[in-house]
C-alpha atoms as a PDB file:
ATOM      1  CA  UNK A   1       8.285   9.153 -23.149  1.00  0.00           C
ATOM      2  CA  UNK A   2       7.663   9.647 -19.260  1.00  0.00           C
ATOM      3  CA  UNK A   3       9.999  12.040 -19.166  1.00  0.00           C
ATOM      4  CA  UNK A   4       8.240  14.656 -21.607  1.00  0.00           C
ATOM      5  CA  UNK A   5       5.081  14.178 -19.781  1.00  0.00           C
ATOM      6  CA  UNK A   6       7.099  14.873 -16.190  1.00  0.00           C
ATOM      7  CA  UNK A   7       8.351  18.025 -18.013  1.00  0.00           C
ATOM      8  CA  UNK A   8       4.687  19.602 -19.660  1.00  0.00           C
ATOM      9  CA  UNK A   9       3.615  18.553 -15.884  1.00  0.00           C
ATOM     10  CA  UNK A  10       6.587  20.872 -14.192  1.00  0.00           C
ATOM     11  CA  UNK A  11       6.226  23.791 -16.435  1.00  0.00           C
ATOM     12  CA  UNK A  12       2.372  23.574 -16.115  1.00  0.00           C
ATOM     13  CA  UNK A  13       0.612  26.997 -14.655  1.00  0.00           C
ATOM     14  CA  UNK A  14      -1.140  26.154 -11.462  1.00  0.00           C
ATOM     15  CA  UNK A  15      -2.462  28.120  -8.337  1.00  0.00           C
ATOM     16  CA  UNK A  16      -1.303  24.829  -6.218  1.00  0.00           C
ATOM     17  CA  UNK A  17       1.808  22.994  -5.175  1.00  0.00           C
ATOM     18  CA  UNK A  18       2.642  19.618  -7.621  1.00  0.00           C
ATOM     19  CA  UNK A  19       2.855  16.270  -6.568  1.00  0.00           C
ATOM     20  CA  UNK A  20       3.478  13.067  -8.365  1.00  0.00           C
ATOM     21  CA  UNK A  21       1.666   9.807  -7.788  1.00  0.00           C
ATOM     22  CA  UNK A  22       3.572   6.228  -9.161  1.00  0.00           C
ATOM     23  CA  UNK A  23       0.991   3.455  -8.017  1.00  0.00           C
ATOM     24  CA  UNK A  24      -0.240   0.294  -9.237  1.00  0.00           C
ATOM     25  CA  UNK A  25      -0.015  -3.607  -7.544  1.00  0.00           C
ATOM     26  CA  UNK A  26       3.256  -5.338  -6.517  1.00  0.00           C
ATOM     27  CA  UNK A  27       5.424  -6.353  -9.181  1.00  0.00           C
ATOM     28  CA  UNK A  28       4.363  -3.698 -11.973  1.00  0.00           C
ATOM     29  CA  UNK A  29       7.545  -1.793 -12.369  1.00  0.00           C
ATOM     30  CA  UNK A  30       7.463   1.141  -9.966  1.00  0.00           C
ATOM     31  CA  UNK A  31      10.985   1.203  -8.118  1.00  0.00           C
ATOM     32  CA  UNK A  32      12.688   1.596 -11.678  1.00  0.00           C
ATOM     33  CA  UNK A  33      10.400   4.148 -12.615  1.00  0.00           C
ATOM     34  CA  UNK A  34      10.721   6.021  -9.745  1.00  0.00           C
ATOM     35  CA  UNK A  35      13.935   6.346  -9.142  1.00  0.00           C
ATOM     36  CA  UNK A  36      14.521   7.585 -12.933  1.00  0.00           C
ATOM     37  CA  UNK A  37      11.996  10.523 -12.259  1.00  0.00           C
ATOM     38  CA  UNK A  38      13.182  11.105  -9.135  1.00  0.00           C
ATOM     39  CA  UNK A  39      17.083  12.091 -10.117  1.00  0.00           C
ATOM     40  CA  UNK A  40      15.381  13.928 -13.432  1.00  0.00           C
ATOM     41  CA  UNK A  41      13.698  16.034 -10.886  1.00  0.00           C
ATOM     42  CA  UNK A  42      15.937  15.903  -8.220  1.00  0.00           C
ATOM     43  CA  UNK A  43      13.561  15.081  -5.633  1.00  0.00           C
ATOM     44  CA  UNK A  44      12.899  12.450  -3.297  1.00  0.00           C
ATOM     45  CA  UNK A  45      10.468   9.653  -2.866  1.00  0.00           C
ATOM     46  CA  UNK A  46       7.744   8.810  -0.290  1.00  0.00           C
ATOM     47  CA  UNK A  47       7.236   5.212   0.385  1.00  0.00           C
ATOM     48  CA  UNK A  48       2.929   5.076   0.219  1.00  0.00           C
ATOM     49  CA  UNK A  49       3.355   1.045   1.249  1.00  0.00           C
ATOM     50  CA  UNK A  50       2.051   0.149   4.090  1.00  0.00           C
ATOM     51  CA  UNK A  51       4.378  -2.734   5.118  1.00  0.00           C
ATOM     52  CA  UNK A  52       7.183  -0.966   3.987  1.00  0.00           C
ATOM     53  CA  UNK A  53       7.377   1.100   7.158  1.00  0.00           C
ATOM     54  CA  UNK A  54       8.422  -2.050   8.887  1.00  0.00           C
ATOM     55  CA  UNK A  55      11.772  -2.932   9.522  1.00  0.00           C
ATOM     56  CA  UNK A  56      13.128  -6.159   8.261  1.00  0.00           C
ATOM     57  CA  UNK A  57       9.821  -7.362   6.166  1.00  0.00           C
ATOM     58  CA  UNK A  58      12.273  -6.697   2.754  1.00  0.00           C
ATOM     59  CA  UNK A  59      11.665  -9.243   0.440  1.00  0.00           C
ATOM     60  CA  UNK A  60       7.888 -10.064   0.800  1.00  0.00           C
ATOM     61  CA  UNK A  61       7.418  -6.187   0.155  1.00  0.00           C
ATOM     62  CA  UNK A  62       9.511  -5.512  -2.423  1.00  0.00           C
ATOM     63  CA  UNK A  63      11.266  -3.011  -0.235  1.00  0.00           C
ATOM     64  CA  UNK A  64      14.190  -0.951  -2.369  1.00  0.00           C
ATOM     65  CA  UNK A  65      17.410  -1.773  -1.412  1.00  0.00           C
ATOM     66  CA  UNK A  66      20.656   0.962  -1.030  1.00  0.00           C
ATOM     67  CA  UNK A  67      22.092  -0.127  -4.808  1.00  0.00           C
ATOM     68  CA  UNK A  68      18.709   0.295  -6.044  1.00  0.00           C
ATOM     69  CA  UNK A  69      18.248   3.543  -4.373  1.00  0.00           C
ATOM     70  CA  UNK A  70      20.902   5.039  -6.340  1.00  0.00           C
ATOM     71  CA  UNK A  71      21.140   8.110  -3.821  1.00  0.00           C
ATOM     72  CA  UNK A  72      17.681   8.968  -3.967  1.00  0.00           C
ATOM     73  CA  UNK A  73      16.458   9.779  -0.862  1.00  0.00           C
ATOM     74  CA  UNK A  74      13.608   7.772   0.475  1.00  0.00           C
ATOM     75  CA  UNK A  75      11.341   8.191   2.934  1.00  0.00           C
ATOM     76  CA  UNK A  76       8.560   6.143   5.387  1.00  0.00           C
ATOM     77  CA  UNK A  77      10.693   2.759   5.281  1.00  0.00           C
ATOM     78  CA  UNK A  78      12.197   0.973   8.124  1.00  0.00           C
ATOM     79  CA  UNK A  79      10.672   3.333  10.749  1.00  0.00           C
ATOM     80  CA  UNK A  80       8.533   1.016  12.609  1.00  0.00           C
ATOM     81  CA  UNK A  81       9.412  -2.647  14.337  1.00  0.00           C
ATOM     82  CA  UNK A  82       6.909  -5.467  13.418  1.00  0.00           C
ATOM     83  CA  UNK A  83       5.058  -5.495  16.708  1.00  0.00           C
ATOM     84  CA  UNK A  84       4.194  -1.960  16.741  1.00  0.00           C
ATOM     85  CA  UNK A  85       0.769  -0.258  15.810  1.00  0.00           C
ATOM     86  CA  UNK A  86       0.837   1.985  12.527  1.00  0.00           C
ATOM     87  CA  UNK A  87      -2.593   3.617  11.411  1.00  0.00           C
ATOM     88  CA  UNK A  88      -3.569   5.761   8.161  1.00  0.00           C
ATOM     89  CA  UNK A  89      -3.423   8.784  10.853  1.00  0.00           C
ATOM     90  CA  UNK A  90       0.177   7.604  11.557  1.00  0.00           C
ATOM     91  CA  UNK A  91       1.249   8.209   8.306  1.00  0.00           C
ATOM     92  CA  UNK A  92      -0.243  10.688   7.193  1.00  0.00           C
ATOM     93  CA  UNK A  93       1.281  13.240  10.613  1.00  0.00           C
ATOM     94  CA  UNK A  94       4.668  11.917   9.766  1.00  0.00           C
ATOM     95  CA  UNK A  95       4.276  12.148   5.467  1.00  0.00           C
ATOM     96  CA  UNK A  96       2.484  15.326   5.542  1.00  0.00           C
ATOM     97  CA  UNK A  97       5.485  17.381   6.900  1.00  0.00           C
ATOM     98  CA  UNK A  98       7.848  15.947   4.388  1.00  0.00           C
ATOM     99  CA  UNK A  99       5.850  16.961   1.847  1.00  0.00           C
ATOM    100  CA  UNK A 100       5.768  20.713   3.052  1.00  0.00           C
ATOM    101  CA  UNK A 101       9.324  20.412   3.488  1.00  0.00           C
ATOM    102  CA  UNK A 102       9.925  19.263  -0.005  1.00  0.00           C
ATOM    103  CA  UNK A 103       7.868  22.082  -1.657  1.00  0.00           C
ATOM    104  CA  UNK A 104       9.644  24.698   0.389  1.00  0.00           C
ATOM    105  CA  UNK A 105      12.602  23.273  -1.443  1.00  0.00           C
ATOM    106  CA  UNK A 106      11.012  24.054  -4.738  1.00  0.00           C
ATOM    107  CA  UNK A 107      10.747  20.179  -5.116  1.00  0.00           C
ATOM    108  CA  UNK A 108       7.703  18.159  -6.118  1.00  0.00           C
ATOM    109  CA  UNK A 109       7.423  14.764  -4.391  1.00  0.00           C
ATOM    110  CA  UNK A 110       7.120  11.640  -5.626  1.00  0.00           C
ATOM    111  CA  UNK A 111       4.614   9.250  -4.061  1.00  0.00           C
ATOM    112  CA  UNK A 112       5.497   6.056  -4.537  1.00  0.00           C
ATOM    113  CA  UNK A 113       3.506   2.862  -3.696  1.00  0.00           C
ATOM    114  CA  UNK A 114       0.267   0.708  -3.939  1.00  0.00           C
ATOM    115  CA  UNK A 115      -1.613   1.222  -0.283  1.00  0.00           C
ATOM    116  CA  UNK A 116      -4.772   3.465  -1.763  1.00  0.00           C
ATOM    117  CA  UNK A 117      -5.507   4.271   2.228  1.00  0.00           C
ATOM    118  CA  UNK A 118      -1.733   6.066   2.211  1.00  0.00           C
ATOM    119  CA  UNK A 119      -1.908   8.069  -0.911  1.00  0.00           C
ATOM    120  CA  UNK A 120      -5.797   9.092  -0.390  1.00  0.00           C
ATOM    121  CA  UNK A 121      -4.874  10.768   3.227  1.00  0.00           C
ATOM    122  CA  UNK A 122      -2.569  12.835   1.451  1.00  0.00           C
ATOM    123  CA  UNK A 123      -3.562  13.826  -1.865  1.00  0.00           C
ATOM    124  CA  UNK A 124      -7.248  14.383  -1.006  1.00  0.00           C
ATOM    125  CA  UNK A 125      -9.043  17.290   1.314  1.00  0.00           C
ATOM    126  CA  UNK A 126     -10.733  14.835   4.251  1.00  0.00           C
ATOM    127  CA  UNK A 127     -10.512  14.093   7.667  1.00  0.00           C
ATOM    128  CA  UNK A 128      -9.164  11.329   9.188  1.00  0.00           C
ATOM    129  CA  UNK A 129     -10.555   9.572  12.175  1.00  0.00           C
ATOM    130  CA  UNK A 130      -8.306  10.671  14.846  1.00  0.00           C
ATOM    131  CA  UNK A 131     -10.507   7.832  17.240  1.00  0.00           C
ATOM    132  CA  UNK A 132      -7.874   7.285  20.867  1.00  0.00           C
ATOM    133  CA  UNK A 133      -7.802   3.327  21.117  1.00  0.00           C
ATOM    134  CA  UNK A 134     -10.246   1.647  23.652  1.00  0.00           C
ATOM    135  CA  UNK A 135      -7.428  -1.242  24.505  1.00  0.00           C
ATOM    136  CA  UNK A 136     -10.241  -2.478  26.565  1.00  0.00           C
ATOM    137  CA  UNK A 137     -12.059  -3.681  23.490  1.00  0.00           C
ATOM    138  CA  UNK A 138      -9.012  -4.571  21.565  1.00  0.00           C
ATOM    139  CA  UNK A 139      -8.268  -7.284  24.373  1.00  0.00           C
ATOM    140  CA  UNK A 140     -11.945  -8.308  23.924  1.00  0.00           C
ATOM    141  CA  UNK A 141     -11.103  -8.344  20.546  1.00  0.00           C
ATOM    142  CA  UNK A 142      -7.778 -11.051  21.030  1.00  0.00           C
ATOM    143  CA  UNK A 143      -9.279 -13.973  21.378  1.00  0.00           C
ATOM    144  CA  UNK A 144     -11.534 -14.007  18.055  1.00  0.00           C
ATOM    145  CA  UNK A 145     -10.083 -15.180  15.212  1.00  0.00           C
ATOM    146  CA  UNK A 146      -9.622 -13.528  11.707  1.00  0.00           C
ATOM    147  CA  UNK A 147     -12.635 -14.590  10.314  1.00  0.00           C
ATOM    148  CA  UNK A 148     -15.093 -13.845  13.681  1.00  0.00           C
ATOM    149  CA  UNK A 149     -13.547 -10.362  13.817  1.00  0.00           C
ATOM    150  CA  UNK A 150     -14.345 -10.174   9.855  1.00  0.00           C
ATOM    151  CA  UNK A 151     -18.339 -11.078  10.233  1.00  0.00           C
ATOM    152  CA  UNK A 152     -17.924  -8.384  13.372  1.00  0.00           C
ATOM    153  CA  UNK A 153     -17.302  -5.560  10.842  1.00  0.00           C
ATOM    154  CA  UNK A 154     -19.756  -6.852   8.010  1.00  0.00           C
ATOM    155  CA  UNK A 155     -22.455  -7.015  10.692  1.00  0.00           C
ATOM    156  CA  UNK A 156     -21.704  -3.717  12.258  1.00  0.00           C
ATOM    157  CA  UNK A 157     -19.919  -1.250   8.908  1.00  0.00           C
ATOM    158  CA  UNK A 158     -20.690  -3.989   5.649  1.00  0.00           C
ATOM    159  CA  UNK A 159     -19.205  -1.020   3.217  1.00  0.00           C
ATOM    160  CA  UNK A 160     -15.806  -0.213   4.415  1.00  0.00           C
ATOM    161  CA  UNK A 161     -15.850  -4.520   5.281  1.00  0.00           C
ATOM    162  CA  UNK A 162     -16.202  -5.314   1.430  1.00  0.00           C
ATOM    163  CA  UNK A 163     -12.937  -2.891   0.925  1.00  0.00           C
ATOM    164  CA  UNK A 164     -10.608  -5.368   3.325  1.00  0.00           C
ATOM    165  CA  UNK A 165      -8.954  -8.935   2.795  1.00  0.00           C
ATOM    166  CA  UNK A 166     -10.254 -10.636   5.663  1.00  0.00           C
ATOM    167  CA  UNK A 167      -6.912 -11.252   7.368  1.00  0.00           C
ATOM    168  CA  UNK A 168      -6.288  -8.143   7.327  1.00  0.00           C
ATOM    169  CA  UNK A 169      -6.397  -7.917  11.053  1.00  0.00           C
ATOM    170  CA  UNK A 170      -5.267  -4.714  12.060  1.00  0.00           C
ATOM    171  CA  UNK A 171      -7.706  -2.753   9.702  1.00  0.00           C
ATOM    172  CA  UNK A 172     -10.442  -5.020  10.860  1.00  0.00           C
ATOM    173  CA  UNK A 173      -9.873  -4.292  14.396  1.00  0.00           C
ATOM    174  CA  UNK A 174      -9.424  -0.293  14.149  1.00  0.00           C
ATOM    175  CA  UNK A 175     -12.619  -0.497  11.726  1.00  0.00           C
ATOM    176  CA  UNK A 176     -14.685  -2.268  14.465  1.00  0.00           C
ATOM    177  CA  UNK A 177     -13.391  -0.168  17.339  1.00  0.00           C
ATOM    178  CA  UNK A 178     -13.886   3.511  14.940  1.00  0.00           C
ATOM    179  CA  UNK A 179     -17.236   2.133  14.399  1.00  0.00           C
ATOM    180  CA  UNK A 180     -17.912   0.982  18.305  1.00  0.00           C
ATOM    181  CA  UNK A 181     -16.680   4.051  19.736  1.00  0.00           C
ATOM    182  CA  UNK A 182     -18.206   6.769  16.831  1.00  0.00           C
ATOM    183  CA  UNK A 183     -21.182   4.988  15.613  1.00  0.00           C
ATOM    184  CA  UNK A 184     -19.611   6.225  12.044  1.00  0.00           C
ATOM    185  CA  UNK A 185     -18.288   3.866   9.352  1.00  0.00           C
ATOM    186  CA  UNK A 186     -14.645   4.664   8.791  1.00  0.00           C
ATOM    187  CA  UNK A 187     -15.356   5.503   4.807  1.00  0.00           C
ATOM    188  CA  UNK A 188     -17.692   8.071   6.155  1.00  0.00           C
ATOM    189  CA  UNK A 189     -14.776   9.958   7.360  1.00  0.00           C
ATOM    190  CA  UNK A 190     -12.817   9.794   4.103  1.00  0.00           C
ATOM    191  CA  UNK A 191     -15.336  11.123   1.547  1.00  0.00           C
ATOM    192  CA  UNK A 192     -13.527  12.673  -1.177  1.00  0.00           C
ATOM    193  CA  UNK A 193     -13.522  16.116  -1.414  1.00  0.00           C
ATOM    194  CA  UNK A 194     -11.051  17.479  -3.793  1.00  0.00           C
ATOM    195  CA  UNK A 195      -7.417  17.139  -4.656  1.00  0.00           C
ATOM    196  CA  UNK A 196      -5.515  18.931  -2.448  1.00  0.00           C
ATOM    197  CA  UNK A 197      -2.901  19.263  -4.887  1.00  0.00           C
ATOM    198  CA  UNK A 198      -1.920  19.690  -8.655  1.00  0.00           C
ATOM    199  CA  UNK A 199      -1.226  15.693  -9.053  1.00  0.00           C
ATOM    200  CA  UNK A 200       0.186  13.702 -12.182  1.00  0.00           C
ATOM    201  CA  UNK A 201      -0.808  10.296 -11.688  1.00  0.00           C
ATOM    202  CA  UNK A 202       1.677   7.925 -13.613  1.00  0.00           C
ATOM    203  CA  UNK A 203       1.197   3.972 -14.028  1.00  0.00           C
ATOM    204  CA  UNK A 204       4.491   1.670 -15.009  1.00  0.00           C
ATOM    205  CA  UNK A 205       4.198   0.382 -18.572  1.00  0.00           C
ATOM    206  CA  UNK A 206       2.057  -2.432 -18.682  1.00  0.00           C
ATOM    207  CA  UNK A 207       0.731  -4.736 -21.735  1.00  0.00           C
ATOM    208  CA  UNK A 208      -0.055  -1.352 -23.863  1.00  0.00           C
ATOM    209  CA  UNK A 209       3.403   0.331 -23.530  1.00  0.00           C
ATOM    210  CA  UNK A 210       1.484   3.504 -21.936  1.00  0.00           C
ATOM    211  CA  UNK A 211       1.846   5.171 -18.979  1.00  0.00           C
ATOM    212  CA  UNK A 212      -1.354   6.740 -18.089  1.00  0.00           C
ATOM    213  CA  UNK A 213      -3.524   3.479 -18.852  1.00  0.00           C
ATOM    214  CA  UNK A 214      -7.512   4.200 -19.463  1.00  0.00           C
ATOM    215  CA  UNK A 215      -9.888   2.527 -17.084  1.00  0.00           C
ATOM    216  CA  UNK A 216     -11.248   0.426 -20.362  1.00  0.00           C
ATOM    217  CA  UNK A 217      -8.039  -0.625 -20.071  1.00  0.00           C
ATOM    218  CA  UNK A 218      -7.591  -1.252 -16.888  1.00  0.00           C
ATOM    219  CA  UNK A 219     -10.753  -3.631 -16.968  1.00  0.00           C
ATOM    220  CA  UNK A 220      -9.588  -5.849 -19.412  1.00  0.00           C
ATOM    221  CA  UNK A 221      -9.109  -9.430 -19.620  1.00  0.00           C
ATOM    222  CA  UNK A 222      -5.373  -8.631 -21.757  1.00  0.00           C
ATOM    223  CA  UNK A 223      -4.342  -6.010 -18.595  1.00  0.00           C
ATOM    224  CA  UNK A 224      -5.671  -8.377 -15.958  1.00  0.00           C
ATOM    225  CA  UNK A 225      -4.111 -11.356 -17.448  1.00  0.00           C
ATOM    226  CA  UNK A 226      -0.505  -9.370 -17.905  1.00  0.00           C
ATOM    227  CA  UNK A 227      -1.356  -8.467 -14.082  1.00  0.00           C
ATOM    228  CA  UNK A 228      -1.800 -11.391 -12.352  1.00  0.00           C
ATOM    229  CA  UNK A 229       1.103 -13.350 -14.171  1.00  0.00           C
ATOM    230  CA  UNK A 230       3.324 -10.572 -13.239  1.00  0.00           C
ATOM    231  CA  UNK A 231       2.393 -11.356  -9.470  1.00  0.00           C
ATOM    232  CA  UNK A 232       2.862 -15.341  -9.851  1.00  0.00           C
ATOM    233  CA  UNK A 233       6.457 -14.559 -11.775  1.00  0.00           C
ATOM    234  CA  UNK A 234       7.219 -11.832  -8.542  1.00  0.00           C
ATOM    235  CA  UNK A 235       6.294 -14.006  -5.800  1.00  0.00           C
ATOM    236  CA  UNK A 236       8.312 -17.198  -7.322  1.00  0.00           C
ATOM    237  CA  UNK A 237      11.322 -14.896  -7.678  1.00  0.00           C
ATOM    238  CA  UNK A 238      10.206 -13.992  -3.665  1.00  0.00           C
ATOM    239  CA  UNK A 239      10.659 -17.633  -2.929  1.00  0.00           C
ATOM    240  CA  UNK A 240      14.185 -17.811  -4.712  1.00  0.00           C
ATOM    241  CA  UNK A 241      15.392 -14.818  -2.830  1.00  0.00           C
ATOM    242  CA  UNK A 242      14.839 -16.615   0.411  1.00  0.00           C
ATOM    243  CA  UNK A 243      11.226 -15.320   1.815  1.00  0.00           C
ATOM    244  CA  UNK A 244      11.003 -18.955   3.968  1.00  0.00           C
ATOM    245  CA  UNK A 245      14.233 -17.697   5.316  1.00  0.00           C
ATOM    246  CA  UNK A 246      13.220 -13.841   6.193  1.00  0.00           C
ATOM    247  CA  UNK A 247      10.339 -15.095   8.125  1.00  0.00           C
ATOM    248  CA  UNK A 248      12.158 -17.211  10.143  1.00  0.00           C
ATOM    249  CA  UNK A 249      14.520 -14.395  10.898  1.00  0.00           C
ATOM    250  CA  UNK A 250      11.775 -12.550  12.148  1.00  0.00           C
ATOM    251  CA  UNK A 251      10.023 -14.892  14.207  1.00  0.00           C
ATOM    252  CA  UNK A 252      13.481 -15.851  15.737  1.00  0.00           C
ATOM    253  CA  UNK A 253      13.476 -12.203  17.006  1.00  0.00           C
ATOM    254  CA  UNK A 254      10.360 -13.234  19.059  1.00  0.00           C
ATOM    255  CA  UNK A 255       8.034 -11.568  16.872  1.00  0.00           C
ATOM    256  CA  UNK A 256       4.454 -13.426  16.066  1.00  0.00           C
ATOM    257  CA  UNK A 257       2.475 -13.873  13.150  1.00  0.00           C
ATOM    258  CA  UNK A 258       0.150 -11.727  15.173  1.00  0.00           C
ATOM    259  CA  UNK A 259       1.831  -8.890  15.089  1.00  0.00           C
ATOM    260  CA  UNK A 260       0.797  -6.245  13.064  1.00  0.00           C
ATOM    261  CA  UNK A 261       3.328  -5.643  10.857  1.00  0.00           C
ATOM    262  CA  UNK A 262       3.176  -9.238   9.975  1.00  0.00           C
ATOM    263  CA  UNK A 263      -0.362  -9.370   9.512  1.00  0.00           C
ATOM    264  CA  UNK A 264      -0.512  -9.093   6.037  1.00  0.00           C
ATOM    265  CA  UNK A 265      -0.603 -11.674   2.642  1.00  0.00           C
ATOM    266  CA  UNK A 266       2.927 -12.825   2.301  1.00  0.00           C
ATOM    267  CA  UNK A 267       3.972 -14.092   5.709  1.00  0.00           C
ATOM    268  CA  UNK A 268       0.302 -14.801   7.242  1.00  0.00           C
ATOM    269  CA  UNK A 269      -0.017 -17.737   4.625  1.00  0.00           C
ATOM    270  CA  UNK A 270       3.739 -19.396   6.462  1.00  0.00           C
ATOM    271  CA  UNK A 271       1.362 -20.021   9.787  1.00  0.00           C
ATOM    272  CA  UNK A 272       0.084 -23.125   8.598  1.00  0.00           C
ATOM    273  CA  UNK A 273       3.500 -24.103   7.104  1.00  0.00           C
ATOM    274  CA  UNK A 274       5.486 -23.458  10.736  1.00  0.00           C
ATOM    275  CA  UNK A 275       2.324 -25.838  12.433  1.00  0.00           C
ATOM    276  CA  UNK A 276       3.178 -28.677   9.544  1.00  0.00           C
ATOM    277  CA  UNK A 277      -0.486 -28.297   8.416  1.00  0.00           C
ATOM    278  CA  UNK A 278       1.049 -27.392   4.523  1.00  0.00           C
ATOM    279  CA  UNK A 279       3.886 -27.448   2.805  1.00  0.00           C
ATOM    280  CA  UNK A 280       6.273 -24.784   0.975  1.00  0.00           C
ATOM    281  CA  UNK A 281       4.249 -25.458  -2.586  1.00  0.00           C
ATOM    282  CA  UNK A 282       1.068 -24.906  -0.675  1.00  0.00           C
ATOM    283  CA  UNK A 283       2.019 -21.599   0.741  1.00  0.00           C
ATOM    284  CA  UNK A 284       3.482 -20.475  -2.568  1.00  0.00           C
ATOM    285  CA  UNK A 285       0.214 -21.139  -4.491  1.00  0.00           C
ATOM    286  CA  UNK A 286      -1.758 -19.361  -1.724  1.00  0.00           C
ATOM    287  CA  UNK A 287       0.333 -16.505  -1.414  1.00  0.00           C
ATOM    288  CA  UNK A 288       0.254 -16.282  -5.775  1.00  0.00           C
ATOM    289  CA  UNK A 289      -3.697 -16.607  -5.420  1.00  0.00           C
ATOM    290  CA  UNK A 290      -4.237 -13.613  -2.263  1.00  0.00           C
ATOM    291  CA  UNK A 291      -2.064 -11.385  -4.147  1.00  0.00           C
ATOM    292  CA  UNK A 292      -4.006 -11.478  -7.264  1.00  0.00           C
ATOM    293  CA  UNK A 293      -6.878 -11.265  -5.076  1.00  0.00           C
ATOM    294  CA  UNK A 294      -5.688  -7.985  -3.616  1.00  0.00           C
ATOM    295  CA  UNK A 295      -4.646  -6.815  -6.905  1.00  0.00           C
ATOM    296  CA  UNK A 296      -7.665  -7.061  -8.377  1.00  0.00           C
ATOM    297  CA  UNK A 297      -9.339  -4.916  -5.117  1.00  0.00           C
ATOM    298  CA  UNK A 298      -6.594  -2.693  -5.821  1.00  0.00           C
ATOM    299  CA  UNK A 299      -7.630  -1.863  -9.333  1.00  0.00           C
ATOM    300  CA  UNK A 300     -11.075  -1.136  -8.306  1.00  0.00           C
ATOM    301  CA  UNK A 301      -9.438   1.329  -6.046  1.00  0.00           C
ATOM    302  CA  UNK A 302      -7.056   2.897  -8.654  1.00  0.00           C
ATOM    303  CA  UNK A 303      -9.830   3.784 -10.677  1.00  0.00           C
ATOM    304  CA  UNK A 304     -10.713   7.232  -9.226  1.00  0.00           C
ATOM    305  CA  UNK A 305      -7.052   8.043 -10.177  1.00  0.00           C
ATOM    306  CA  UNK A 306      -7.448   6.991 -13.668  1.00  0.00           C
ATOM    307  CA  UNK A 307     -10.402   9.384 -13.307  1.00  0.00           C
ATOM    308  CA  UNK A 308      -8.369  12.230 -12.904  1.00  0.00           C
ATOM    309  CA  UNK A 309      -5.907  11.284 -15.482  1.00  0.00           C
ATOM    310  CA  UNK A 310      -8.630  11.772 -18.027  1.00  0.00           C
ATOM    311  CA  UNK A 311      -9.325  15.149 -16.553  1.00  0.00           C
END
């Protein structure tokens, strides 16, 4: 079925260069669906995950491995150790290039991934805030915990506050300190424009066998429902794999939970398991509930895309 659409959307007339978008929440399909397009097309793939970029965080992130790869190139995964800083401006200088590069190839990427932030500063016409860090008022910022830094940014930028999970640390902080040193919200500097790009946005097959799902759809209590057990099943199967085990690697390597690589759902919920204040069932349940949370933030994003399907 895909693969007729993929074809109308390569012959299709257009005054701008193609690019494919595969997103939608963990555990919904994409790798398989990617990597079939991808050798149809011949192209390669550009991770759009944000955690993906760090080495050794596999299994929590549902990073590809080499078998599954099948030869398809990939691209934005495993450049980046835990403890280093990676913004949306980051990403976007080192994906941007590889994009160029692909079209002078007579190529159209493929996108792949769930991080809205990622895809957005590519596919869209906006600027970026390209803010220098005041490491002055990041160590200000160290000793506050998750939640204090969290009331900082509702206080100071409440609309792009409502967009983050409140552990999510690193935003937070670069939020607070764009904010502090601009006296501009960081959404103000993403207002959509326009597409930069012809785009085919493509969901995998959910609950209604489709693969360009409607937002009625998308809002529904049978997609939701499909969605969210999904994400229990994936993160179970996350626990059989050995997640306890990965993060133990990677703490053994003298990386922190504060890093920011690790700063994310998935490994911050371990913390109170490695201090005995929980125990593995507890972590599992919490990790099942903030990914569903995300998820469902995630689908509020996605629905500007689904927007542009119906175009």
């Amino acid at each position: 079925m895909y693969l007729k659409i993929i074809k109308n959307f390569q012959e299709k007339k257009s005054d701008k260069k193609k690019v494919i978008v595969i997103f939608w929440p963990t555990g919904a399909g994409k790798t398989q669906m990617s990597i079939e397009i991808a050798k149809f097309l011949e192209t390669e793939i550009i991770s759009t995950d944000s955690k993906q970029v760090y080495k050794y965080m596999d299994i929590w992130t549902g990073k590809i491995t080499p078998e599954e790869m099948q030869w398809v190139k990939h691209h934005m995964i495993d450049i980046k150790n835990p403890d280093e800083n990676f913004s949306v401006w980051d990403f976007k200088e080192q994906s941007e290039p590889l994009i160029w590069k692909l079209h002078s190839e007579n190529k159209i990427p493929l996108l792949v991934g769930w991080t809205g932030l990622y895809i957005d500063s590519l596919i869209y016409e906006r600027d970026l805030p390209k803010v220098e860090a005041d490491y002055e008022l990041r160590a200000q910022m160290e000793s506050l915990s998750n939640d204090e830094m969290y009331r900082i940014l509702q206080e100071i930028d409440p609309e792009y506050a409502a967009e983050l999970h409140p552990n999510n640390r690193v935003y937070i902080e670069r939020a607070i300190e764009v904010k502090k040193l601009t006296w501009k919200s960081k959404s103000s500097f993403r207002q959509q424009k326009k597409l930069k790009y012809e785009v085919l946005f493509l969901t995998p097959n959910g609950p209604f066998n489709e693969l360009q799902i409607s937002a009625d759809q998308l809002k529904s209590f049978e997609y939701r429902e499909w969605l969210y057990e999904r994400i229990n099943k994936r993160v179970l199967q996350m626990f059989e794999e050995w997640l306890e085990k990965e993060i133990k690697n990677i703490l053994n390597m003298w990386y922190s939970y504060w890093n920011p690589g690790l700063i994310s759902i998935g490994y911050q919920e371990f913390e109170g398991y490695s201090k005995w204040e929980i125990d593995l069932w507890e972590v599992q349940k919490l990790i099942q509930q903030h990914s569903r949370n995300y998820a469902k933030r995630q689908l509020t994003w996605f629905q500007k895309y689904l927007k542009n399907i119906a175009e």
